[in-house]
C-alpha atoms as a PDB file:
ATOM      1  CA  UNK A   1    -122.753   9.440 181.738  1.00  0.00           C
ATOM      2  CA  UNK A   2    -126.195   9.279 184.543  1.00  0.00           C
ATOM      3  CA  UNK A   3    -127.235  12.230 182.925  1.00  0.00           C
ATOM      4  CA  UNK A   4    -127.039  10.923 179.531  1.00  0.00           C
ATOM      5  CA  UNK A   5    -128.281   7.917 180.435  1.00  0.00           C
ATOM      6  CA  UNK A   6    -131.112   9.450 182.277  1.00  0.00           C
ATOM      7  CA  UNK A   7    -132.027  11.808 179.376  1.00  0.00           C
ATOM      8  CA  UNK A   8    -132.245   8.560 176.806  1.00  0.00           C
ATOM      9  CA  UNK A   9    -134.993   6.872 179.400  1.00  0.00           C
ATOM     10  CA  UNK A  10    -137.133  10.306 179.288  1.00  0.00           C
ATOM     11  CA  UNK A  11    -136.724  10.518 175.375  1.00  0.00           C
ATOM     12  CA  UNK A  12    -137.848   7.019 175.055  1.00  0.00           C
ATOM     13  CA  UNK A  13    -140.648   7.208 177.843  1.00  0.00           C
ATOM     14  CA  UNK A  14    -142.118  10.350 176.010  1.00  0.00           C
ATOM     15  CA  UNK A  15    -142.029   8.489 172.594  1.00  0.00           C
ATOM     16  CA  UNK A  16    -139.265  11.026 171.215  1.00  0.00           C
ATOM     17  CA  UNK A  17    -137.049   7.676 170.240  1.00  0.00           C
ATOM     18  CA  UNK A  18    -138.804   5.516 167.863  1.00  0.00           C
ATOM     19  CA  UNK A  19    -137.520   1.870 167.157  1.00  0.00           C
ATOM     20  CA  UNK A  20    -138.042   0.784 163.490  1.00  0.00           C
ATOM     21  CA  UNK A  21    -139.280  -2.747 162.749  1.00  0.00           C
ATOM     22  CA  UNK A  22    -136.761  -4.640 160.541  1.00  0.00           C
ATOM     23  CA  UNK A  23    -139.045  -5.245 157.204  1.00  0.00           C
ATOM     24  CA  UNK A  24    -138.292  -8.841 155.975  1.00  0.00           C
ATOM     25  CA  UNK A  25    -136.630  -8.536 152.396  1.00  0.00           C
ATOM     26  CA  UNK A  26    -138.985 -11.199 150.369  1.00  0.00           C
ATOM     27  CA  UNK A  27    -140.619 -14.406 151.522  1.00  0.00           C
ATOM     28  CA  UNK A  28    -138.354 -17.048 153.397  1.00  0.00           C
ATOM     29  CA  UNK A  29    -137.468 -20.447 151.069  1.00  0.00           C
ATOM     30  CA  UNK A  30    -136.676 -23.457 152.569  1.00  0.00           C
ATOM     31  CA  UNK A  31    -133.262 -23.938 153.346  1.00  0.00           C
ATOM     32  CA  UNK A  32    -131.873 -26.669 151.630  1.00  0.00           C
ATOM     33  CA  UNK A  33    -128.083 -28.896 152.904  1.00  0.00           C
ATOM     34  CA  UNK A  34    -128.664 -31.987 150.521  1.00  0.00           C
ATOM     35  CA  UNK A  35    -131.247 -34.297 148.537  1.00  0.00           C
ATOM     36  CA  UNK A  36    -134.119 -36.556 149.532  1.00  0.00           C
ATOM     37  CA  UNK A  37    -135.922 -39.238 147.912  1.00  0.00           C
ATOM     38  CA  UNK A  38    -137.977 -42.403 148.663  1.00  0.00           C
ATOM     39  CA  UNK A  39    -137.191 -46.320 147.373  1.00  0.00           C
ATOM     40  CA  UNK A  40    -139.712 -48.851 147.530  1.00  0.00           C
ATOM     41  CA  UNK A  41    -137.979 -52.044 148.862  1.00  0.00           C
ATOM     42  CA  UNK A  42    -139.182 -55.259 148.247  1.00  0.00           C
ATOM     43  CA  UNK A  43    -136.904 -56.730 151.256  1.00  0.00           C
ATOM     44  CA  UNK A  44    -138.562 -54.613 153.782  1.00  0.00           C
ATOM     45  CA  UNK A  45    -142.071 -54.434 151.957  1.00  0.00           C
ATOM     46  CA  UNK A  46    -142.427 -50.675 152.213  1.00  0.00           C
ATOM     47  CA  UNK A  47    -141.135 -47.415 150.970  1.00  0.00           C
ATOM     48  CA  UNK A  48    -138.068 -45.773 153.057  1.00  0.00           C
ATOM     49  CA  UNK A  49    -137.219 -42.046 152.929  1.00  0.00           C
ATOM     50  CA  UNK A  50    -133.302 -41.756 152.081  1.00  0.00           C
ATOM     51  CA  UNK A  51    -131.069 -37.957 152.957  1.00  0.00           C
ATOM     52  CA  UNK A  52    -127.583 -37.418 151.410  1.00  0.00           C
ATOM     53  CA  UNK A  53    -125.530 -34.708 152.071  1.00  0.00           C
ATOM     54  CA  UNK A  54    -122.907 -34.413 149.475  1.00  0.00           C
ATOM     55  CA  UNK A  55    -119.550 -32.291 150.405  1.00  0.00           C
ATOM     56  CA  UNK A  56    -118.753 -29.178 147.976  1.00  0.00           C
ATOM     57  CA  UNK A  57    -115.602 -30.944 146.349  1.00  0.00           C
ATOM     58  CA  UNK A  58    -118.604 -32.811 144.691  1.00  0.00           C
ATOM     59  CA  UNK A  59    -119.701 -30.395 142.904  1.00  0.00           C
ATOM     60  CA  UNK A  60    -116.530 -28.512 142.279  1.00  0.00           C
ATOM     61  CA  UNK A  61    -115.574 -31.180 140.173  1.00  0.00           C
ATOM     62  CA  UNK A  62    -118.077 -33.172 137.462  1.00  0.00           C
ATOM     63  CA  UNK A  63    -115.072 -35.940 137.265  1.00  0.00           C
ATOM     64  CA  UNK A  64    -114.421 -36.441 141.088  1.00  0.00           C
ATOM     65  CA  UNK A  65    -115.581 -39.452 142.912  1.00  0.00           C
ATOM     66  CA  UNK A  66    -116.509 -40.357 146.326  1.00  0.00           C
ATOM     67  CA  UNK A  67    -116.596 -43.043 149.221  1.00  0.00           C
ATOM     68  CA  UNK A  68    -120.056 -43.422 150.836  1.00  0.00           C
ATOM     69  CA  UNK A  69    -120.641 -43.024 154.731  1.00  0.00           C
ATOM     70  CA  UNK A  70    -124.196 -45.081 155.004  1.00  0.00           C
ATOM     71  CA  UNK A  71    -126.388 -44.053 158.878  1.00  0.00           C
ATOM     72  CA  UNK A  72    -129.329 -45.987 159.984  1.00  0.00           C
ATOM     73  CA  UNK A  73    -130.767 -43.095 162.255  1.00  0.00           C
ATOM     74  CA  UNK A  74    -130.460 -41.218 159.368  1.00  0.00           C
ATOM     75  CA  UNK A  75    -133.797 -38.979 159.344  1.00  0.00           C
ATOM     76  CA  UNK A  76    -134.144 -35.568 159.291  1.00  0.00           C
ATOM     77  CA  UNK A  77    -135.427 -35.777 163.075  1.00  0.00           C
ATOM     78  CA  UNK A  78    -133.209 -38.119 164.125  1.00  0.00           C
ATOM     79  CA  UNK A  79    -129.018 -38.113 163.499  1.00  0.00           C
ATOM     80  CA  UNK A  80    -128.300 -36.760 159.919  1.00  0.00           C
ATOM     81  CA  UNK A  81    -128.331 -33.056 160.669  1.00  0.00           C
ATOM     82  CA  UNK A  82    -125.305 -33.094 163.175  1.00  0.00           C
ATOM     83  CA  UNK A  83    -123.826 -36.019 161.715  1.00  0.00           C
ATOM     84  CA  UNK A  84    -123.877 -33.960 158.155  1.00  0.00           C
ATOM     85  CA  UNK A  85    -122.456 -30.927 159.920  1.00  0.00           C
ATOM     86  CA  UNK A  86    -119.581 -33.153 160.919  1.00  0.00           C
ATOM     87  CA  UNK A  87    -118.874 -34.490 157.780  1.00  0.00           C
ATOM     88  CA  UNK A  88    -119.010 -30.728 156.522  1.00  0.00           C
ATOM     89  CA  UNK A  89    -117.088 -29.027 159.234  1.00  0.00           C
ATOM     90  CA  UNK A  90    -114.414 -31.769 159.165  1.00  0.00           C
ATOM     91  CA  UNK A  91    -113.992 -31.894 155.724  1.00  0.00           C
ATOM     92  CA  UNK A  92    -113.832 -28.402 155.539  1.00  0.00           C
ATOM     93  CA  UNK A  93    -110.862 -28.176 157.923  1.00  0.00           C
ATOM     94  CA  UNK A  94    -109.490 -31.380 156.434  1.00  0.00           C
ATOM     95  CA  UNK A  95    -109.331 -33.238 159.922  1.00  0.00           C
ATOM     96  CA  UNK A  96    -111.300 -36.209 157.271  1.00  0.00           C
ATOM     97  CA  UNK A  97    -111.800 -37.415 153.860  1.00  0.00           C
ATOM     98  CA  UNK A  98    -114.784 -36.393 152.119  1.00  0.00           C
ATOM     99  CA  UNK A  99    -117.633 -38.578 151.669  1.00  0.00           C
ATOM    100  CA  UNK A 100    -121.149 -38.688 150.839  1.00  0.00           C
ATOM    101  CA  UNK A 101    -123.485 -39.389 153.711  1.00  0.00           C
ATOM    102  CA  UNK A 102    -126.598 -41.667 153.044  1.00  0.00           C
ATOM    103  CA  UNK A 103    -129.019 -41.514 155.964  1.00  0.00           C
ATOM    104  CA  UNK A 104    -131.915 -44.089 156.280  1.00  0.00           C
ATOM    105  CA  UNK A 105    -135.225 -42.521 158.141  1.00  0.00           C
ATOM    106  CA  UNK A 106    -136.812 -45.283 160.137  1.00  0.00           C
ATOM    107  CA  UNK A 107    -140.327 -46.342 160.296  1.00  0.00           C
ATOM    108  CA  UNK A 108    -139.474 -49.296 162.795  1.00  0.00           C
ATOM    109  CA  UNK A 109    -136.283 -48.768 164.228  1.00  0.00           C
ATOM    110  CA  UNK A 110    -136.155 -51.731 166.907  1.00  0.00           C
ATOM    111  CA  UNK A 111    -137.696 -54.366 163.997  1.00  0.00           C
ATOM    112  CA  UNK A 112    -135.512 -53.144 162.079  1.00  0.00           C
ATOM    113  CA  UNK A 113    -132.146 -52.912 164.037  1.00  0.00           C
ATOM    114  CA  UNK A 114    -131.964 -55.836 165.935  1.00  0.00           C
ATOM    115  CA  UNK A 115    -131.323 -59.440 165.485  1.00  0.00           C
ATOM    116  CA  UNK A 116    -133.133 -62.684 166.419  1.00  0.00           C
ATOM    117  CA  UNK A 117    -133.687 -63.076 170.626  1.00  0.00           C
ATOM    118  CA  UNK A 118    -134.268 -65.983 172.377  1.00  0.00           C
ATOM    119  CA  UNK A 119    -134.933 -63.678 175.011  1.00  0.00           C
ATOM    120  CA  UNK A 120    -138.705 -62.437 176.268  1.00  0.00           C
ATOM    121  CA  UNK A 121    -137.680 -58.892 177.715  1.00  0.00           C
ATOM    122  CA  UNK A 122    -136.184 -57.927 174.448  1.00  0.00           C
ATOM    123  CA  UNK A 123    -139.190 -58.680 172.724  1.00  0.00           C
ATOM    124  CA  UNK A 124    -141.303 -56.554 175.204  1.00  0.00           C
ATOM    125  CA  UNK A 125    -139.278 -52.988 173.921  1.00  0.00           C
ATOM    126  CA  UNK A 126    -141.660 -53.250 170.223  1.00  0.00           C
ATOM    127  CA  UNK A 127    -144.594 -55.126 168.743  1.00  0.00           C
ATOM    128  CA  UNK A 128    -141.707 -56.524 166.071  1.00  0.00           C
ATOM    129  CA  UNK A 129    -138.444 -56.752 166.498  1.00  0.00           C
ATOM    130  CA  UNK A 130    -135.286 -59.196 165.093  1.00  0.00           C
ATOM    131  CA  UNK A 131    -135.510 -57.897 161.436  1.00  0.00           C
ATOM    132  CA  UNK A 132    -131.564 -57.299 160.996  1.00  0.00           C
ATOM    133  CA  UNK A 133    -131.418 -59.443 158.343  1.00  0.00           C
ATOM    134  CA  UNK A 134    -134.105 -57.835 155.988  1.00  0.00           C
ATOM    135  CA  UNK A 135    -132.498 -54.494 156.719  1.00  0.00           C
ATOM    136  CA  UNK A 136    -129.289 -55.607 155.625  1.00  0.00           C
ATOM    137  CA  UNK A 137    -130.584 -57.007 152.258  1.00  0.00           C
ATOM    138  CA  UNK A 138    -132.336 -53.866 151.636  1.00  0.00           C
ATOM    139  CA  UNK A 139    -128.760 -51.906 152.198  1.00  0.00           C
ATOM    140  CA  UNK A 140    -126.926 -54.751 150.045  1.00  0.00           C
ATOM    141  CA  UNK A 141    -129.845 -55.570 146.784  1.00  0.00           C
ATOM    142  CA  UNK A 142    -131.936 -52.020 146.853  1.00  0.00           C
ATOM    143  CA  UNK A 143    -129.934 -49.060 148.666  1.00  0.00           C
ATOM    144  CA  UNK A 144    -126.122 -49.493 147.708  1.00  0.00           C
ATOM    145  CA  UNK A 145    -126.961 -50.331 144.352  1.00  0.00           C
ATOM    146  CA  UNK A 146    -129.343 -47.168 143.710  1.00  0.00           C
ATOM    147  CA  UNK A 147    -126.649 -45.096 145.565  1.00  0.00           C
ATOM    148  CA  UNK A 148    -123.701 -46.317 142.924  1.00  0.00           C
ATOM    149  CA  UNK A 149    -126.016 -45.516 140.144  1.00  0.00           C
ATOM    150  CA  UNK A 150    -127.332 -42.342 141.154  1.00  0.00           C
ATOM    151  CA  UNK A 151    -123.682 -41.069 142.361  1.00  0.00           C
ATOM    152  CA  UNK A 152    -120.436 -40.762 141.428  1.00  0.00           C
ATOM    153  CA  UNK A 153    -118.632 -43.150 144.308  1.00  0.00           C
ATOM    154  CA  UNK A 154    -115.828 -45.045 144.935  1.00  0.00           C
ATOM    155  CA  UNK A 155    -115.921 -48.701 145.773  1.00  0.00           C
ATOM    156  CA  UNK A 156    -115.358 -47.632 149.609  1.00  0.00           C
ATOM    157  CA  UNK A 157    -118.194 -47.855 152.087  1.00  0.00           C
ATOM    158  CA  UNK A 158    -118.599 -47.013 155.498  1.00  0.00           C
ATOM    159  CA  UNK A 159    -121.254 -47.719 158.446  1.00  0.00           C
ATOM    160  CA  UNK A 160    -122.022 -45.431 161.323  1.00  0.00           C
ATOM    161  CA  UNK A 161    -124.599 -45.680 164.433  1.00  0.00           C
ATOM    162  CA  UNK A 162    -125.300 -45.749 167.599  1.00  0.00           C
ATOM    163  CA  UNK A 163    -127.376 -47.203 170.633  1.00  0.00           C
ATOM    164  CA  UNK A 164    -129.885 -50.327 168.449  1.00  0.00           C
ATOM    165  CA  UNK A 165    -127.332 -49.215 165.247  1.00  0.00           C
ATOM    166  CA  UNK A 166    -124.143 -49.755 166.478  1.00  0.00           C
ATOM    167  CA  UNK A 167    -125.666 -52.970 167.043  1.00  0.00           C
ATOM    168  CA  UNK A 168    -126.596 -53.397 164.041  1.00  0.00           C
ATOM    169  CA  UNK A 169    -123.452 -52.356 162.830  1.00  0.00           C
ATOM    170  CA  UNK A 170    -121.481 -54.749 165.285  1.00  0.00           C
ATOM    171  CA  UNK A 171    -123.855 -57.319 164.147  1.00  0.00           C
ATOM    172  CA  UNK A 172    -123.314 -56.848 160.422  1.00  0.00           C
ATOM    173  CA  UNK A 173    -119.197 -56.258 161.215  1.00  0.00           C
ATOM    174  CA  UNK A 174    -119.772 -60.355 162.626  1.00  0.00           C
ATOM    175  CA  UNK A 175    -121.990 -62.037 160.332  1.00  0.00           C
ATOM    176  CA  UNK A 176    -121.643 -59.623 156.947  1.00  0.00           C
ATOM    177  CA  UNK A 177    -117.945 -58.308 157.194  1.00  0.00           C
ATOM    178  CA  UNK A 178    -117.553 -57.871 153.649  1.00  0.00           C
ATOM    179  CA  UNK A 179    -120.893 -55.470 153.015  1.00  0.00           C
ATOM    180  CA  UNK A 180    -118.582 -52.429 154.204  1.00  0.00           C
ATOM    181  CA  UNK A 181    -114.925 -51.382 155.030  1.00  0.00           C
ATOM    182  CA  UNK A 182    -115.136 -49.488 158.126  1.00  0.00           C
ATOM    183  CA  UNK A 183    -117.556 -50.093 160.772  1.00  0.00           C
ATOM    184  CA  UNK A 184    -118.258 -47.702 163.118  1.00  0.00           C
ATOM    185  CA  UNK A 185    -120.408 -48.040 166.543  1.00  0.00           C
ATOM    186  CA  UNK A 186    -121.151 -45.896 169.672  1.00  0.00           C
ATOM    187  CA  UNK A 187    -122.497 -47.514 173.132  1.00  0.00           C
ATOM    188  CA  UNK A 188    -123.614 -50.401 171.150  1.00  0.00           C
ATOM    189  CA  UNK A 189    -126.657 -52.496 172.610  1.00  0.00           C
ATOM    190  CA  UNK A 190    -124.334 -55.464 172.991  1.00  0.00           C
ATOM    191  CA  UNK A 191    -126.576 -56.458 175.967  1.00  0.00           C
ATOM    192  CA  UNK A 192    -129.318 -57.580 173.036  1.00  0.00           C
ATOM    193  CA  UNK A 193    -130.092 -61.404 173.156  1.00  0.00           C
ATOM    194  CA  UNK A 194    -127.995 -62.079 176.366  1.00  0.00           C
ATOM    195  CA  UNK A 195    -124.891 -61.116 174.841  1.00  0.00           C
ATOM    196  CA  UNK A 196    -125.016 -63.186 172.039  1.00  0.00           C
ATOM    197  CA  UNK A 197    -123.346 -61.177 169.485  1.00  0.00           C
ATOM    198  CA  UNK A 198    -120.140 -61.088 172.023  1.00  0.00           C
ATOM    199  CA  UNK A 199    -120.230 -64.410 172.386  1.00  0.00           C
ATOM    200  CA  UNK A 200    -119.890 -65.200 168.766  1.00  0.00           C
ATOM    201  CA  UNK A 201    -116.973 -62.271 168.446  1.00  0.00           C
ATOM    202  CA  UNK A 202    -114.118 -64.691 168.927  1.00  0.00           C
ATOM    203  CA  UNK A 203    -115.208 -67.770 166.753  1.00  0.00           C
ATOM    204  CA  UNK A 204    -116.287 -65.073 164.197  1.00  0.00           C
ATOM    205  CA  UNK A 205    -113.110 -62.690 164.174  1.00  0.00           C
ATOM    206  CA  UNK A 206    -110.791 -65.718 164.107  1.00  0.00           C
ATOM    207  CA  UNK A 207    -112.652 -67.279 160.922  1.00  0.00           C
ATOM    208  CA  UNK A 208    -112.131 -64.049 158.844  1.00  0.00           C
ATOM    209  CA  UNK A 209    -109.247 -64.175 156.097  1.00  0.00           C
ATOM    210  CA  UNK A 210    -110.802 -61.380 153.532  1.00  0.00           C
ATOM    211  CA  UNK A 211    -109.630 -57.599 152.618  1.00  0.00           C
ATOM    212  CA  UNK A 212    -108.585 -55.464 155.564  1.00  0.00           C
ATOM    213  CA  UNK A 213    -111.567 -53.652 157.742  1.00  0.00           C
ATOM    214  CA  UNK A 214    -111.627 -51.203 160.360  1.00  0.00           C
ATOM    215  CA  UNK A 215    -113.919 -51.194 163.700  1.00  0.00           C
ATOM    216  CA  UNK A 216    -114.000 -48.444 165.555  1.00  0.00           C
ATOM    217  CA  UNK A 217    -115.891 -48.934 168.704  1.00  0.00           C
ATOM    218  CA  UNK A 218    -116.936 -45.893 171.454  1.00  0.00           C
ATOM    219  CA  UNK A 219    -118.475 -47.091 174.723  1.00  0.00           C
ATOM    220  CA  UNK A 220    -120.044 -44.234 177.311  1.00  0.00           C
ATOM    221  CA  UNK A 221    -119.420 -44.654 181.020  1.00  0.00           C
ATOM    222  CA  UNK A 222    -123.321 -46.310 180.972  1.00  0.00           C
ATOM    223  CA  UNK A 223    -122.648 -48.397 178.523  1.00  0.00           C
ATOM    224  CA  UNK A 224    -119.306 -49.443 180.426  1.00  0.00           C
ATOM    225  CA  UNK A 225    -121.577 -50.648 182.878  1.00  0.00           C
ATOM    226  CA  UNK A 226    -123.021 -53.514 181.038  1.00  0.00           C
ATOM    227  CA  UNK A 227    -121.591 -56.575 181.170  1.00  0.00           C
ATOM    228  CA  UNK A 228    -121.785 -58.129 177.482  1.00  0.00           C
ATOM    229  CA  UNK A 229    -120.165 -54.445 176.398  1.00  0.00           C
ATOM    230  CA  UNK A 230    -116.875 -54.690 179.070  1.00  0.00           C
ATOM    231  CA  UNK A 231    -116.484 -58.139 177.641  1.00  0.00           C
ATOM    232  CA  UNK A 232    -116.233 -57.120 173.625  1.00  0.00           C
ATOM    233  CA  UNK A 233    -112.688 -55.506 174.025  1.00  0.00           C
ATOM    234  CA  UNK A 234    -110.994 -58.614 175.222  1.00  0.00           C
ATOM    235  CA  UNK A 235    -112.568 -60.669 172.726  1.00  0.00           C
ATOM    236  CA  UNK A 236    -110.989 -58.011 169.898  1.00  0.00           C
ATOM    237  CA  UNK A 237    -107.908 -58.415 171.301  1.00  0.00           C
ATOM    238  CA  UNK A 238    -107.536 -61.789 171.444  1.00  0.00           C
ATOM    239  CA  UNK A 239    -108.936 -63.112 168.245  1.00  0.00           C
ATOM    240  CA  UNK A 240    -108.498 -59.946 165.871  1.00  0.00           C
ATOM    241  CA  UNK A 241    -106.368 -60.714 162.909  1.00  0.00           C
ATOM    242  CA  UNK A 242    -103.891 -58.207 161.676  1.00  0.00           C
ATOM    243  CA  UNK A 243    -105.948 -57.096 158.736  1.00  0.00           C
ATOM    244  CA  UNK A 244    -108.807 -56.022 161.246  1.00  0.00           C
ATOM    245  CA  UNK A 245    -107.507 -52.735 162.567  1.00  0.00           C
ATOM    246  CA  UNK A 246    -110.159 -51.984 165.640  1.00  0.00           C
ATOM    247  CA  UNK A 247    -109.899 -49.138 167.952  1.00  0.00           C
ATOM    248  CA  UNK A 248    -112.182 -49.285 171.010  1.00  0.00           C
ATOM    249  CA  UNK A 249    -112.831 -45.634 173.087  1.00  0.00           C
ATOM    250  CA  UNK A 250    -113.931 -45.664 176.542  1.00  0.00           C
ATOM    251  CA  UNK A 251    -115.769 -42.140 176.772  1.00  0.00           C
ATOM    252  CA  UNK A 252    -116.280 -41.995 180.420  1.00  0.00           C
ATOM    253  CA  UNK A 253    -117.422 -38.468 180.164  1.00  0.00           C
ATOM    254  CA  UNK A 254    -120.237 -38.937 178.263  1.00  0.00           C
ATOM    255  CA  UNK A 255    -123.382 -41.126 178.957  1.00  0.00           C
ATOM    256  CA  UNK A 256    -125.633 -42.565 176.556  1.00  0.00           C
ATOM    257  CA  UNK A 257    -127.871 -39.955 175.526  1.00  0.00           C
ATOM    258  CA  UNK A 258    -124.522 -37.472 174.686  1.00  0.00           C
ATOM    259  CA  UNK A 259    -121.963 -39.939 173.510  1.00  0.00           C
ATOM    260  CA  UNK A 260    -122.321 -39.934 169.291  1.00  0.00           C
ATOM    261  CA  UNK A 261    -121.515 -36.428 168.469  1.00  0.00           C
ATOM    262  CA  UNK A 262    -118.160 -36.106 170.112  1.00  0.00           C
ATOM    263  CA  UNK A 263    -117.508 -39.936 169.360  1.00  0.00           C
ATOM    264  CA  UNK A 264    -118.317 -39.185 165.671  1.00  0.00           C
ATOM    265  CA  UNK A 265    -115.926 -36.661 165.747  1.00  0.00           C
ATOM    266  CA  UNK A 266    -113.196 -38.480 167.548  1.00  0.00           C
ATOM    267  CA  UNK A 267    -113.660 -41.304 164.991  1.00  0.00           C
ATOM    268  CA  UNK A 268    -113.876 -39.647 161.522  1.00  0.00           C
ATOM    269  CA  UNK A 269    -110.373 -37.677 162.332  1.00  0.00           C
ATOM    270  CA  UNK A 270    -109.328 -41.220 163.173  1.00  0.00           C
ATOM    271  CA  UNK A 271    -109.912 -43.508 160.617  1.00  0.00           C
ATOM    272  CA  UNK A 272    -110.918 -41.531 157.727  1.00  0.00           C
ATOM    273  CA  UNK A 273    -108.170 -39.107 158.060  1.00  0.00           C
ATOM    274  CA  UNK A 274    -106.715 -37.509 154.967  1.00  0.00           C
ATOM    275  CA  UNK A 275    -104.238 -39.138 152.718  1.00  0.00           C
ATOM    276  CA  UNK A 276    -100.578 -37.763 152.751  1.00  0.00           C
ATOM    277  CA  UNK A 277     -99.588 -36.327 149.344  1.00  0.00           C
ATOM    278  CA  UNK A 278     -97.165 -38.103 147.123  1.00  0.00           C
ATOM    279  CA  UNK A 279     -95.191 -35.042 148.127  1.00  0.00           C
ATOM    280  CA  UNK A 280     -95.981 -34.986 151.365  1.00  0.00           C
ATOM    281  CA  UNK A 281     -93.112 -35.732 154.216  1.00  0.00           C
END
């Protein structure tokens, strides 16, 4: 074996042993895992880039229709990628329903993903900020609509995000219940506006007597540290009526900066697992 190994060193020392290149086979094309377009929205007053990713059951069938899964965070350099490779390995091995994934790109993520503060720190983190309310039209009047008329979908809806859009998505859950069914929201910034949001949970949750909902709520061992987030489970537990189902996830093992991927997955097995057959036992 030396000597071998010895005599394939001098061969390729003396030039006797000639590597190849590997000759590319055409020219590259891009790569393409869904569709992108823009809408002009009067709420917001600008135009907003939109991603879907739609699963292959959608296209296996020409009568089949789907629920949507709507992100804020939902650029190409932001969360859609891995959250679209979720949706596509998960529906795949049929840990979760299929849906079609609509991803909003920001162009002013902190205007656009927070509420109203009375406080003057929050308003330090961007030149404009509290614009919830305007997103939320633009989701309800401009987005949803386009999205029902461009698809084939079901009446179900979802919401996903994390960080300044599981706020929003807490916040919209609280003021907006009916815009969605399931409301989904990692280490949301709960700490926006003093707590606010929190404060208004019990009030809010107690008032609500429409269709069921589901909340699903993941909280990293940072944001476990703040107080307005330690206080939200207690307030779903003790005003939640029983057509809320809520599940809230301490992820200890994750911090801020790593908690949505494995809370995505953890959440989509959860509570849009498949439907058992007729047949099924």
């Amino acid at each position: 074996m030396k000597v071998f190994s010895l005599l394939w060193l001098v061969l390729l020392l003396f030039g006797a042993v000639h590597f190849q290149p590997v000759q590319a086979q055409g020219q590259p094309a891009p790569l393409a895992i869904g569709q992108t377009f823009t809408l002009t929205s009067a709420a917001l007053g600008e135009t907003r880039r939109i991603n879907v990713y739609l699963p292959p059951v959608y296209s296996d069938s020409a009568a089949i229709r789907l629920p949507v899964l709507y992100m804020p965070d939902g650029g190409l350099a932001e969360d859609f990628l891995h959250v679209a490779g979720l949706v596509q390995v998960s529906t795949g091995n049929q840990t979760m329903r299929p849906f079609i994934l609509v991803g909003i790109e920001n162009t002013e993520r902190r205007r656009d993903l927070t509420g109203p503060t009375t406080q003057p720190e929050d308003r330090k983190i961007a030149p404009r900020v509290g614009g919830s309310a305007a997103f939320r039209k633009f989701l309800r009047s401009e987005l949803m609509p386009l999205i029902r008329q461009r698809y084939r979908t079901t009446a179900e809806t979802a919401i996903v995000g994390e960080s300044l859009a599981g706020l929003f998505v807490m916040e919209t859950f609280l003021l907006e219940p009916d815009l969605f069914d399931t409301y989904i929201a990692f280490d949301p910034s709960l700490w926006w506006n003093k707590g606010n949001l929190v404060d208004q949970a019990d009030k809010r949750l107690r008032a609500y007597h429409g269709p069921a909902k589901t909340l699903y709520v993941a909280s990293s061992s940072q944001n476990e540290e703040i107080p307005e987030s330690r206080r939200l489970q207690p307030a779903l537990k003790a005003a939640a009526p029983p057509n809320i189902t809520w599940y809230y996830q301490p992820m200890p093992e994750e911090t801020h900066a790593t908690i949505y991927h494995p809370a995505a997955l953890q959440a989509f097995r959860i509570v849009f697992k498949p439907h058992k057959s007729a047949g099924a036992k």
